[in-house]
Protein backbone atom coordinates (compact mmCIF):
# COMPACT_ATOMS: atom_id res chain seq x y z
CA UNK A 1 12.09 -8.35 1.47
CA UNK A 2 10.54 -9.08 4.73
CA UNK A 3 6.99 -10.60 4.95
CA UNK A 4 5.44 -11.60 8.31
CA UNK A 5 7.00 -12.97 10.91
CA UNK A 6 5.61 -15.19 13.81
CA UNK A 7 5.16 -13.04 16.90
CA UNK A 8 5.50 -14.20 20.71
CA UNK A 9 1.84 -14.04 20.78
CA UNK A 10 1.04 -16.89 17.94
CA UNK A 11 3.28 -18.93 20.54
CA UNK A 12 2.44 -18.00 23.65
CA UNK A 13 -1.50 -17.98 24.12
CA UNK A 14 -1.46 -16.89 27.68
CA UNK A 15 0.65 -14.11 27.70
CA UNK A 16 -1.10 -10.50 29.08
CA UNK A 17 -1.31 -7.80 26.77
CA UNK A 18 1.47 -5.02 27.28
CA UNK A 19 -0.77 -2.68 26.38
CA UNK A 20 -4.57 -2.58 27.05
CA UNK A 21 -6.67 0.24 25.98
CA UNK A 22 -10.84 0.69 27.07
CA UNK A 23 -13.25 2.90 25.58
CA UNK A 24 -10.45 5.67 25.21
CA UNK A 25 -11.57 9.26 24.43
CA UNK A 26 -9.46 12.60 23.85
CA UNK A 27 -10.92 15.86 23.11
CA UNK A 28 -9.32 19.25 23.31
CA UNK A 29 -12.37 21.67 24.41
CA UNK A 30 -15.10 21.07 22.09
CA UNK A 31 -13.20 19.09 19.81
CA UNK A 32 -13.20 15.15 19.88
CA UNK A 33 -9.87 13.70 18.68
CA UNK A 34 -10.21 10.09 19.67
CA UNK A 35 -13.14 8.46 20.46
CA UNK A 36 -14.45 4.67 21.93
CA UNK A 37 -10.86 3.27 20.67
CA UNK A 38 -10.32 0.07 22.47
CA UNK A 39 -7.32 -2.70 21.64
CA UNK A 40 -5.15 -4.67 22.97
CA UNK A 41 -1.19 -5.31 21.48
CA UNK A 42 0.73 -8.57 22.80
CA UNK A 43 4.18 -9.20 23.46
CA UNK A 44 6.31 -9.69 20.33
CA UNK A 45 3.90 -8.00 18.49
CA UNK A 46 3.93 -5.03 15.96
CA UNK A 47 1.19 -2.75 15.71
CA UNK A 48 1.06 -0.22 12.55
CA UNK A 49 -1.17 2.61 13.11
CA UNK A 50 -2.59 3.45 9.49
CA UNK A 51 -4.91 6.15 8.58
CA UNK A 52 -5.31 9.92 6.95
CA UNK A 53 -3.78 12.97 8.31
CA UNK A 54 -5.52 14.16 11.33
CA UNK A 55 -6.53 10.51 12.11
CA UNK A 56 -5.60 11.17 15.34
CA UNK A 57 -2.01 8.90 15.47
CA UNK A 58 -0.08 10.74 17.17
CA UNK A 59 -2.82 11.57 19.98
CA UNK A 60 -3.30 8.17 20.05
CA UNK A 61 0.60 7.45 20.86
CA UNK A 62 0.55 10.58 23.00
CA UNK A 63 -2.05 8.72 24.91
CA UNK A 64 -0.41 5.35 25.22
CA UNK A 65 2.99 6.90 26.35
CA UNK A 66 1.38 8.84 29.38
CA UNK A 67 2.13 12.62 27.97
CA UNK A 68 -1.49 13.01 27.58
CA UNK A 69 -4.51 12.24 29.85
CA UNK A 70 -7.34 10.53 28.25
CA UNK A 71 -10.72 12.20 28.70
CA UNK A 72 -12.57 9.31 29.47
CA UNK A 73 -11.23 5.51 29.59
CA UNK A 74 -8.18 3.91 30.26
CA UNK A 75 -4.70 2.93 28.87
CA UNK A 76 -2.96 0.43 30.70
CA UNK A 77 0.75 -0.51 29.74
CA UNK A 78 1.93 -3.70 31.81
CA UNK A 79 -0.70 -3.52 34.26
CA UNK A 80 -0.49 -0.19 35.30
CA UNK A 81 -2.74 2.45 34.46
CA UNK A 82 -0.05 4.91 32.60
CA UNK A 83 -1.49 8.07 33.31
CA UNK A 84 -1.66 7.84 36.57
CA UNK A 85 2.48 6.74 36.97
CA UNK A 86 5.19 9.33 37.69
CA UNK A 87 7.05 10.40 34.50
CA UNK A 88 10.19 8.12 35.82
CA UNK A 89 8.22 4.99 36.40
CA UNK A 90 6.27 5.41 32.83
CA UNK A 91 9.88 5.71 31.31
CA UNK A 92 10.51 2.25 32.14
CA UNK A 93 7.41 0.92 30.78
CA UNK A 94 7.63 2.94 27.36
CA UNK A 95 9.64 4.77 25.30
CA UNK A 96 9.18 6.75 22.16
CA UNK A 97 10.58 7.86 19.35
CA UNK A 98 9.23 10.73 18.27
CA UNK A 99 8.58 12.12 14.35
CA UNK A 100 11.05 15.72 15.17
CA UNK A 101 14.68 13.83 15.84
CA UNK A 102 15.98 17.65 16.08
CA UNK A 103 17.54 18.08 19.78
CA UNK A 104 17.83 21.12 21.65
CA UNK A 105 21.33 20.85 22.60
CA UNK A 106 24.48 19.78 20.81
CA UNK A 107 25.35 16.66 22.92
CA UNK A 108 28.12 13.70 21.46
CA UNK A 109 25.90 10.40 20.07
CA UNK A 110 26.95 8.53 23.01
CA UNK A 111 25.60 11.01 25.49
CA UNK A 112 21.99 11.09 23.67
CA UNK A 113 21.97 7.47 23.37
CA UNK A 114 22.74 7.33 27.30
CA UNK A 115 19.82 9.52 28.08
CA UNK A 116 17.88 6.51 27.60
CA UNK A 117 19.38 4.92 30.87
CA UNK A 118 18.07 7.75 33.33
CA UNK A 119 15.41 6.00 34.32
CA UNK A 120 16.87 3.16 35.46
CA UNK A 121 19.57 5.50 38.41
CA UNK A 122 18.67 7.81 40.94
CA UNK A 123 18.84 11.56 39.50
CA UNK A 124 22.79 11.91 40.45
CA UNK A 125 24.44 8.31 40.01
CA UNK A 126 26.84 7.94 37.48
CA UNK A 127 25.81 5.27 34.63
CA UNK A 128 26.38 1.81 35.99
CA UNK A 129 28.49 -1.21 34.83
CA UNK A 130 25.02 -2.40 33.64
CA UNK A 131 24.02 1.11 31.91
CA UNK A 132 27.21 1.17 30.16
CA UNK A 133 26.95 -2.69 28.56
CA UNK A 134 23.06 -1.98 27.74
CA UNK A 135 24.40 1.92 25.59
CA UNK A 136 27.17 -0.11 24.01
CA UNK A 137 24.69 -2.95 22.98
CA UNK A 138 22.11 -0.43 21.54
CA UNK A 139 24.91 1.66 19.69
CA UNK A 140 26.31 -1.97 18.22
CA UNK A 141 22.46 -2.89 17.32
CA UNK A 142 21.73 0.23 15.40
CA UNK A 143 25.25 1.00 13.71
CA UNK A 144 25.47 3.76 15.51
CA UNK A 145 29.24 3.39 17.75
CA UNK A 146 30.95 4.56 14.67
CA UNK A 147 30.13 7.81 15.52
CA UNK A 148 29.92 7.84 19.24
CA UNK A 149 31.96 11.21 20.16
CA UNK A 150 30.45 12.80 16.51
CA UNK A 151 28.15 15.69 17.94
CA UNK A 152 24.28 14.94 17.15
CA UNK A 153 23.98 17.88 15.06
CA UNK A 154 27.02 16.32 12.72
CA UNK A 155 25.05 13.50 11.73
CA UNK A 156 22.43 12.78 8.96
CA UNK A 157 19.00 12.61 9.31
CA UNK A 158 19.02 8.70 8.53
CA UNK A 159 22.07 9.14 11.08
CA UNK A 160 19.95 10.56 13.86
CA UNK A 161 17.04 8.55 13.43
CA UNK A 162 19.05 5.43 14.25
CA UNK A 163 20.61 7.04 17.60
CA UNK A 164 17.17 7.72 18.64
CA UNK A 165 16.10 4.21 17.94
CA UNK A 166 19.69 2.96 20.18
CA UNK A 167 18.52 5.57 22.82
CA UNK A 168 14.94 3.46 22.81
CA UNK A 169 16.45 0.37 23.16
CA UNK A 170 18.90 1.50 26.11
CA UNK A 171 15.86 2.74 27.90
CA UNK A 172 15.02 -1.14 27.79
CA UNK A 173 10.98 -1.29 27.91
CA UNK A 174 8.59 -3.13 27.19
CA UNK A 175 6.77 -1.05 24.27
CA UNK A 176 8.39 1.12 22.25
CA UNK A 177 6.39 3.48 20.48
CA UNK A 178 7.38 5.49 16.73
CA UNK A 179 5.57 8.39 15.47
CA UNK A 180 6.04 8.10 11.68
CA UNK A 181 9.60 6.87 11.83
CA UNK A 182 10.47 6.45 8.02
CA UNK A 183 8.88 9.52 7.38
CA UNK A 184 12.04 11.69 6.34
CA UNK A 185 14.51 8.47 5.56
CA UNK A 186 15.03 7.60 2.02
CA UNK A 187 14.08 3.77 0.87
CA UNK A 188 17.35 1.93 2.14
CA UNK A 189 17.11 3.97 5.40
CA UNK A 190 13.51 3.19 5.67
CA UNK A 191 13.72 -0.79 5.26
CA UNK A 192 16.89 -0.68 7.53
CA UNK A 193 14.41 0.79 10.21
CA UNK A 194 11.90 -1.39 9.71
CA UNK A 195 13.98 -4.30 9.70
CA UNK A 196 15.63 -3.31 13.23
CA UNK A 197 12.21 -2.98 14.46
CA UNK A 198 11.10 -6.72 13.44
CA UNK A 199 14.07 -7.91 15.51
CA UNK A 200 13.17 -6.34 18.41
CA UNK A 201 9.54 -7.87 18.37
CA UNK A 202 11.52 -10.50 18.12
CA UNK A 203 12.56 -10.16 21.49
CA UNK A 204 9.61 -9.86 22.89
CA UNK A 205 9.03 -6.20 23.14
CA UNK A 206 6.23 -4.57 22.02
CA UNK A 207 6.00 -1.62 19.28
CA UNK A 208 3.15 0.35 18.29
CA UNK A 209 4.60 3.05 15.23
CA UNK A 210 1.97 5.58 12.84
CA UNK A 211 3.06 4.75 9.48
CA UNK A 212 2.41 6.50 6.35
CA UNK A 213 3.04 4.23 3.49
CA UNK A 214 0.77 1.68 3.57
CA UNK A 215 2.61 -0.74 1.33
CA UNK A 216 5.68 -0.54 4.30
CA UNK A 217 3.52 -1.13 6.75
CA UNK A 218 1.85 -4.08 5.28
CA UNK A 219 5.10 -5.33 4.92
CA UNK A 220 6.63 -4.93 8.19
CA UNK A 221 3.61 -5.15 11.05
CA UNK A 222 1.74 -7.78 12.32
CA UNK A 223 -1.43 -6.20 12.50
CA UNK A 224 -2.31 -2.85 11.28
CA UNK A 225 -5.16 -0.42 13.22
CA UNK A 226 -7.05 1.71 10.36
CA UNK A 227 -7.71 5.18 11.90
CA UNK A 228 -9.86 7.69 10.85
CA UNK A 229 -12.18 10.73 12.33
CA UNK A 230 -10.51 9.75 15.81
CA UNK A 231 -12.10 5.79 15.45
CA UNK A 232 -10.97 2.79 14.50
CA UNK A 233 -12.43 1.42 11.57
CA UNK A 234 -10.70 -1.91 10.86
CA UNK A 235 -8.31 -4.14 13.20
CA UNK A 236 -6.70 -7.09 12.04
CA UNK A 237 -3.56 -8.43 9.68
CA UNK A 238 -2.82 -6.34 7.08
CA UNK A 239 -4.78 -8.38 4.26
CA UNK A 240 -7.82 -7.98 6.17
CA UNK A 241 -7.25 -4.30 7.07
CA UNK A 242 -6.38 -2.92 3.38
CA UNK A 243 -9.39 -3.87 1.09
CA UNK A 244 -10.60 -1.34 -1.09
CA UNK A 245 -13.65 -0.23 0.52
CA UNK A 246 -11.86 0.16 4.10
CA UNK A 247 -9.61 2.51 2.39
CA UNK A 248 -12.43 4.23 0.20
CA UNK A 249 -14.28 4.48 3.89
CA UNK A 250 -11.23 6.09 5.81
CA UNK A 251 -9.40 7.93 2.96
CA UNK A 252 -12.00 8.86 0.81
CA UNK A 253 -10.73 7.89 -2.22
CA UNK A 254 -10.38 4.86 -4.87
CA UNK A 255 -7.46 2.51 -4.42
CA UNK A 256 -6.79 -1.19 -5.63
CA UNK A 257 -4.81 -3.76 -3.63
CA UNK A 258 -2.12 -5.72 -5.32
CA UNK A 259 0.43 -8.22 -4.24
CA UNK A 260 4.46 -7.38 -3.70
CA UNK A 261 6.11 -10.12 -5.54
CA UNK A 262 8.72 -10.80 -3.26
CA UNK A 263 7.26 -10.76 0.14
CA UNK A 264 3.53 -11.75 -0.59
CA UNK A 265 2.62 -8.76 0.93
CA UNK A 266 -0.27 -6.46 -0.27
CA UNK A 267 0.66 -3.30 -1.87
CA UNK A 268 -1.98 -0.45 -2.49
CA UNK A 269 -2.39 1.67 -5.46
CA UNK A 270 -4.33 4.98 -5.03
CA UNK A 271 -6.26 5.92 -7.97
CA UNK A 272 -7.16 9.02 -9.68
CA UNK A 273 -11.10 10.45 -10.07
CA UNK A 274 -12.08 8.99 -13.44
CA UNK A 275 -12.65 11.75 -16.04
CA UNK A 276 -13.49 9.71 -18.48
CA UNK A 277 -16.68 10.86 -20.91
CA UNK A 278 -17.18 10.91 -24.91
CA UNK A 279 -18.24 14.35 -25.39
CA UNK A 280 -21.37 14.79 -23.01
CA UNK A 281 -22.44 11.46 -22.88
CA UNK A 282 -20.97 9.82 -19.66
CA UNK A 283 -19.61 6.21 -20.20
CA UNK A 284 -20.36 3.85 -17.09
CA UNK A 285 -17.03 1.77 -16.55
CA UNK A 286 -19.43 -0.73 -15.01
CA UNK A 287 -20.66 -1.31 -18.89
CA UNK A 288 -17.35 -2.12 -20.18
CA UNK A 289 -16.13 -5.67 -21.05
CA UNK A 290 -12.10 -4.83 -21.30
CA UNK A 291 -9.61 -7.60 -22.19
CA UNK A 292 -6.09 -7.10 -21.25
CA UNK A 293 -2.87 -8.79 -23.40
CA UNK A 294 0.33 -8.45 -21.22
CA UNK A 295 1.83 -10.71 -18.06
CA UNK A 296 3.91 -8.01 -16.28
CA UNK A 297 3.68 -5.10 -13.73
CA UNK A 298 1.46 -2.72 -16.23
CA UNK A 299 -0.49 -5.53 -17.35
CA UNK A 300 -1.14 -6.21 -13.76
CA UNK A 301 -1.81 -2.39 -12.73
CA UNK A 302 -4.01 -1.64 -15.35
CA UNK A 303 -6.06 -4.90 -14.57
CA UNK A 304 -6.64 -3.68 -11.14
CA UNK A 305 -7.49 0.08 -12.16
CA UNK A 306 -10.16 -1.12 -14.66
CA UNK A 307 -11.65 -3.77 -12.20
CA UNK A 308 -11.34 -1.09 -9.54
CA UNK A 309 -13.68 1.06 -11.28
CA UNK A 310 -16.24 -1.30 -12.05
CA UNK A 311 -15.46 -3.07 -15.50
CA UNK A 312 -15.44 -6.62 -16.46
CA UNK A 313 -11.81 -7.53 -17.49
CA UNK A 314 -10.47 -10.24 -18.44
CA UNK A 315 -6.68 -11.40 -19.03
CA UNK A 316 -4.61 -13.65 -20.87
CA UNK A 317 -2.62 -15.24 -21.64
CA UNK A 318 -0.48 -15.23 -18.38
CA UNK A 319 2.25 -17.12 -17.82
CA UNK A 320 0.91 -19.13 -14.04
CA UNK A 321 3.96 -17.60 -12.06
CA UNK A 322 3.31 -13.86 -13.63
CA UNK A 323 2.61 -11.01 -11.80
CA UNK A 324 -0.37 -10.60 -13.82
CA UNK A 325 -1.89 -14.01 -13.17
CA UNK A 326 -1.36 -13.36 -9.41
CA UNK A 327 -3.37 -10.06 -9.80
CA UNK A 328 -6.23 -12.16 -11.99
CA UNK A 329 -6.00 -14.39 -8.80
CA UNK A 330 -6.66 -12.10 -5.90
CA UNK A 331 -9.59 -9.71 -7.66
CA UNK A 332 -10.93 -12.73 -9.25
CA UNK A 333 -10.62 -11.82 -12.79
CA UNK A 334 -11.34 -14.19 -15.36
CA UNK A 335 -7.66 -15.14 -16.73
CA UNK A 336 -6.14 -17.53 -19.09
CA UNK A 337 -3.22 -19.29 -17.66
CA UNK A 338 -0.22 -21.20 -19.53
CA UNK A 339 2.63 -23.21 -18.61
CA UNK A 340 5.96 -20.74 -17.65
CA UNK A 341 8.33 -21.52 -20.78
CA UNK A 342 6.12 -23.20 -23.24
CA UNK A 343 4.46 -22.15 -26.11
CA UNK A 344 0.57 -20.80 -26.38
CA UNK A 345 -1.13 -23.99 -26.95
CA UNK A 346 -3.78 -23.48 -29.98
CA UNK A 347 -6.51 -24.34 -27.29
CA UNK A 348 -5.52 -21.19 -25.27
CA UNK A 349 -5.22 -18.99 -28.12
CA UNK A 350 -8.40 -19.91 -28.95
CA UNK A 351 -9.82 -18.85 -25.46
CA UNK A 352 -8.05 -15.75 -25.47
CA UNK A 353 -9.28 -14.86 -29.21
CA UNK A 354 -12.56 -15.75 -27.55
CA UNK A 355 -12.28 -13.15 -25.11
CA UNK A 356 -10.84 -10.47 -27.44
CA UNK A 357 -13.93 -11.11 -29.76
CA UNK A 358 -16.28 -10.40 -26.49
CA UNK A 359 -14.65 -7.24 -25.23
CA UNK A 360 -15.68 -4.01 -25.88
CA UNK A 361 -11.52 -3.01 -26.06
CA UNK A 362 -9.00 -4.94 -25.73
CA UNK A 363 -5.30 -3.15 -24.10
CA UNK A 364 -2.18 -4.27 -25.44
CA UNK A 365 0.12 -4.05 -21.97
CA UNK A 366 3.46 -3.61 -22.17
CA UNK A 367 2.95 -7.22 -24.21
CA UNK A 368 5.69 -9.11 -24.89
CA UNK A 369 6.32 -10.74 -28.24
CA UNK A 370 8.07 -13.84 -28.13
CA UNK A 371 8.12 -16.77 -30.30
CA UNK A 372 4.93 -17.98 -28.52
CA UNK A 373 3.08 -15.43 -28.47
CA UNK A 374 3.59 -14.72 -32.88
CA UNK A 375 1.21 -16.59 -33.80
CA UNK A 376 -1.11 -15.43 -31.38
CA UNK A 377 -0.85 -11.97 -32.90
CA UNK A 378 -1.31 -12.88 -36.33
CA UNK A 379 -4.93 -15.00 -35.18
CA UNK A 380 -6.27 -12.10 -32.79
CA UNK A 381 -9.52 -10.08 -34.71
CA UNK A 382 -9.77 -6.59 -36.20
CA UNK A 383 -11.14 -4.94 -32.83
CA UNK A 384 -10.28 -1.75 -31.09
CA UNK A 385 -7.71 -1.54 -29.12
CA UNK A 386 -5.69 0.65 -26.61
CA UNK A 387 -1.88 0.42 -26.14
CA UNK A 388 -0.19 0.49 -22.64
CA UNK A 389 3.35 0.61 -22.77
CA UNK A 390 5.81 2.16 -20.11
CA UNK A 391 9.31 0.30 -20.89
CA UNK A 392 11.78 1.51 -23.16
CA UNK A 393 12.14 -2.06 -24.92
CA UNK A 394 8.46 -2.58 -25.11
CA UNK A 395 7.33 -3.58 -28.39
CA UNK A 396 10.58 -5.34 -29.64
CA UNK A 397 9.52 -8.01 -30.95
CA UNK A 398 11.02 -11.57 -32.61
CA UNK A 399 10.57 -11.84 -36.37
CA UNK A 400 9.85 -9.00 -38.93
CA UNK A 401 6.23 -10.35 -39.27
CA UNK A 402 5.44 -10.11 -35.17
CA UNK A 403 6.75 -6.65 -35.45
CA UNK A 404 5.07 -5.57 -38.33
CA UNK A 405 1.60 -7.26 -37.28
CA UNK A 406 2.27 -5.35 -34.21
CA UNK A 407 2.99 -2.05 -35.64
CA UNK A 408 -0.20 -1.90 -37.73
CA UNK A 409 -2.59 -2.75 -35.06
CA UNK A 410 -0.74 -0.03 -32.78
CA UNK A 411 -1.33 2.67 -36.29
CA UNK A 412 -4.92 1.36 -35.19
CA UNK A 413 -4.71 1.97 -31.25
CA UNK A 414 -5.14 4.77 -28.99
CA UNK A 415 -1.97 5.10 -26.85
CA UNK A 416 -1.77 6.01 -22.89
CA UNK A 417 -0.60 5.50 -20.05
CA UNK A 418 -1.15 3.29 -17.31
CA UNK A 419 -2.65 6.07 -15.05
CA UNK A 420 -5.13 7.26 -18.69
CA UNK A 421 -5.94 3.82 -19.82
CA UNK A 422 -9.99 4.16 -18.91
CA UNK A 423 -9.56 7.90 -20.47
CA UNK A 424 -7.57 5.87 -23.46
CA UNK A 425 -11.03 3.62 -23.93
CA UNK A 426 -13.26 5.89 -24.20
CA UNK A 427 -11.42 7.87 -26.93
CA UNK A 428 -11.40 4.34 -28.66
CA UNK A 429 -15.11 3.89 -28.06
CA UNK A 430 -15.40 7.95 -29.23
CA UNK A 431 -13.02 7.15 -32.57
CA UNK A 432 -14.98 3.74 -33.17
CA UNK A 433 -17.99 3.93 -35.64
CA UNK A 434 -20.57 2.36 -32.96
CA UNK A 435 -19.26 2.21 -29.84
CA UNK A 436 -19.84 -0.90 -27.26
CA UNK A 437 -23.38 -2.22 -27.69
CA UNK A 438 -24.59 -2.05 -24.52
CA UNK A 439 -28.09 -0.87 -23.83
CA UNK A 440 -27.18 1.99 -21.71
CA UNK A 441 -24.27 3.22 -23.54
CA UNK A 442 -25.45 5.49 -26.52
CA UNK A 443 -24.03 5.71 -29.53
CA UNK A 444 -20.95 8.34 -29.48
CA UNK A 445 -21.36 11.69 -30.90
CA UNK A 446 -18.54 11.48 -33.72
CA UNK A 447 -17.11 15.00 -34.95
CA UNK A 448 -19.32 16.49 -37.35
CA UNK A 449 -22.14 14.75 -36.10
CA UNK A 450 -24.63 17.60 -35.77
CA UNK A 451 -27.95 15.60 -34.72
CA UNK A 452 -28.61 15.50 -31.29
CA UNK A 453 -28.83 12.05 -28.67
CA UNK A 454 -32.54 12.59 -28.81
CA UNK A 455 -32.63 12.61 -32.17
CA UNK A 456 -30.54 9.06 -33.01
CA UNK A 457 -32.83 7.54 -30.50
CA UNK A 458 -35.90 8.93 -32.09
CA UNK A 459 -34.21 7.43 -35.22
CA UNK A 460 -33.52 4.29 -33.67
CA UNK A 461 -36.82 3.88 -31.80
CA UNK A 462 -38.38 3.89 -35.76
CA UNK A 463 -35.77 1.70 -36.67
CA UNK A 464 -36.29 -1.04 -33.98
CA UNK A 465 -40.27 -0.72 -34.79
């Protein structure tokens, strides 16, 4: 439940950057990997590096921790240029943890989290007074002095990812870099991760991590770096990073941005290609005028997959502090807003029968019946509709007449799901007699229509003149 958090740089304007990167290029023979990547992360600050597989993430955290040598361009971590350190002095400035937590060898927990203090002694010296207190603070940080004399390879995965993480912050630098670090944890271990690295940006440390799920790091990092084909293609806070088209751009594919309604934070669906058609006559989402009845999570999620793919929706009515009205809010949609706890005022009912009567198809989401909302029901129009509902108490309603007036218009509907709803409209549109009267929407081609498209426009074209 973590949203943002101020870092050490929104309170300290003059601190240097830990880590400064120029006009960085890799490439591997002919192959580019990274190319003209420049940035700069602050102390305090967390860094999520976002992007499609073979981005280049981890060449780009290979790069910052010294393993590999840049091609052209420079890293510099602390003021020194970090390829051009000896491996012991770059292990103070940075340490990693890396995506593979298996270990060659079958050392006790302590003894791996101890590792992390060998850069700090000469090759031979025994751990220090000073090593010892900084192992037994990282162990007590992470959870992990439970099982101190347990060997590594006794331990879970969610187990072993935290003694790397204690071994990290033994080795006491100033960046800390993770390569994909929830990536094999299930949800609790993945937030518990997270959350240990927000309190060690806290502290003024550094951390640059490649994240996968987008929604996690939108939640957790300061500032997110979009990757993709080896450049950067968007730099910023989260909100500003994941829009729609900056993911369309890097992924390649559709995807709407929400909000979580706990932390604020935004939250990105991914959608599907869009297969919807009536018969061979393609129906342009962009033509569509779609009302949608509901307040919740689907009302929300099918809002933003209909606007996502071009149609004009509408919503209502929405209680203000819904999910749904928060949605309306951020993509801009046209929504009718009530009071939380109070009836549908006849005003608003009329606004929302307004906006049924306008819509090509209106979707029933997951809508709940209350007291409210009956009379609403009884006053909408004889339209088509399409039912969304994913709940198992969906559609119980108060009052025999709500749930019969609900029943028959759902004998009338076409029902999907939230992931089908634009395939669920155009089987309306195909089962209606006219279809949405839009000039570049043709008439559907009903079963056991035989004439052709040409033909009802030939017959149309006489009937116009």
């Amino acid at each position: 439940m973590t949203a943002h958090r101020p870092t050490a740089s929104d309170q300290t304007q003059e601190a240097k950057p830990i880590v400064s990167v120029a006009d960085l290029e890799v490439t591997f023979g002919e192959l580019s990997v990274l190319e003209d990547v420049s940035f700069e992360v602050e102390p305090g600050e967390f860094v999520g590096l976002v992007g499609p597989n073979g981005a280049g993430k981890t060449t780009l955290l290979r790069a910052l921790s010294g393993a590999l040598s840049p091609s052209d361009g420079r890293v510099v971590i602390d003021g020194n240029a970090i390829d051009e350190l000896p491996s012991k002095a770059s292990s103070r400035l940075v340490s990693v943890v890396p995506q593979d937590t298996a270990l060659s060898f079958s050392f006790d927990v302590r003894s791996v989290v101890e590792m992390g203090r060998h850069p700090h002694r000469s090759r031979f010296s025994p751990p220090s007074a000073a090593d010892r207190n900084q192992v037994d603070r990282a162990m007590e940080r992470t959870r992990t002095a439970q099982f101190a004399d347990r060997s590594i390879d006794a331990v879970s995965g969610g187990e072993r990812q935290r003694v790397l993480l204690a071994r990290t912050i033994a080795q006491d630098t100033p960046l800390m870099l993770l390569d994909e670090p929830t990536a094999s944890l299930d949800v609790n271990h993945q937030v518990e991760t997270l959350e240990l690295a927000r309190d060690l940006v806290s502290d003024g440390r550094a951390i640059v991590a490649a994240i996968h799920d987008l929604d996690l790091a939108a939640r957790y990092c300061d500032r997110l770096l979009l990757l993709a084909d080896g450049s950067i293609r968007a730099d910023g806070r989260p909100e500003t990073v994941l829009t729609g088209a900056a993911l369309e751009d890097a992924f390649d594919t559709t995807a709407t941005i929400g909000s979580n309604p706990v932390t604020g934070t935004p939250t990105v669906t991914a959608l599907p290609p869009s297969t919807a058609a009536v018969d061979s006559v393609s129906v342009e989402p962009t033509n569509l005028r779609i009302h949608v009845l509901g307040t919740g999570e689907t009302a929300a999620g099918v809002s933003l997959r209909l606007a996502a793919e071009g149609a004009s929706v509408t919503i209502g009515p929405v209680p203000e502090n819904a999910i749904a009205a928060e949605t309306a809010r951020r993509q801009d949609l046209e929504c009718v807003e009530t009071e939380p706890f109070a009836p549908i005022t006849a005003v608003d009912r009329e606004r929302v029968i307004s906006l049924v009567e306008a819509a090509d198809v209106t979707v029933f989401a997951d809508f709940p019946i209350t007291t409210g909302s009956q009379l609403l029901l009884e006053e909408l129009p004889e339209t088509t509709f399409v039912a969304v509902e994913s709940s198992e108490d969906a559609g119980e309603f108060v009052g025999a007449e709500a749930n019969d007036r609900y029943a028959a218009l759902l004998e009338k509907s076409v029902i999907t799901t939230r992931a089908g709803v634009l395939d669920g409209i155009v089987r309306t549109i195909e089962e209606s007699e006219y279809g949405p009267e839009h000039a570049t929407l043709d008439r559907p081609v009903s079963k056991g229509d035989e004439s052709t498209r040409e033909e009802r426009q030939s017959v149309e074209t006489s009937s116009d003149d």
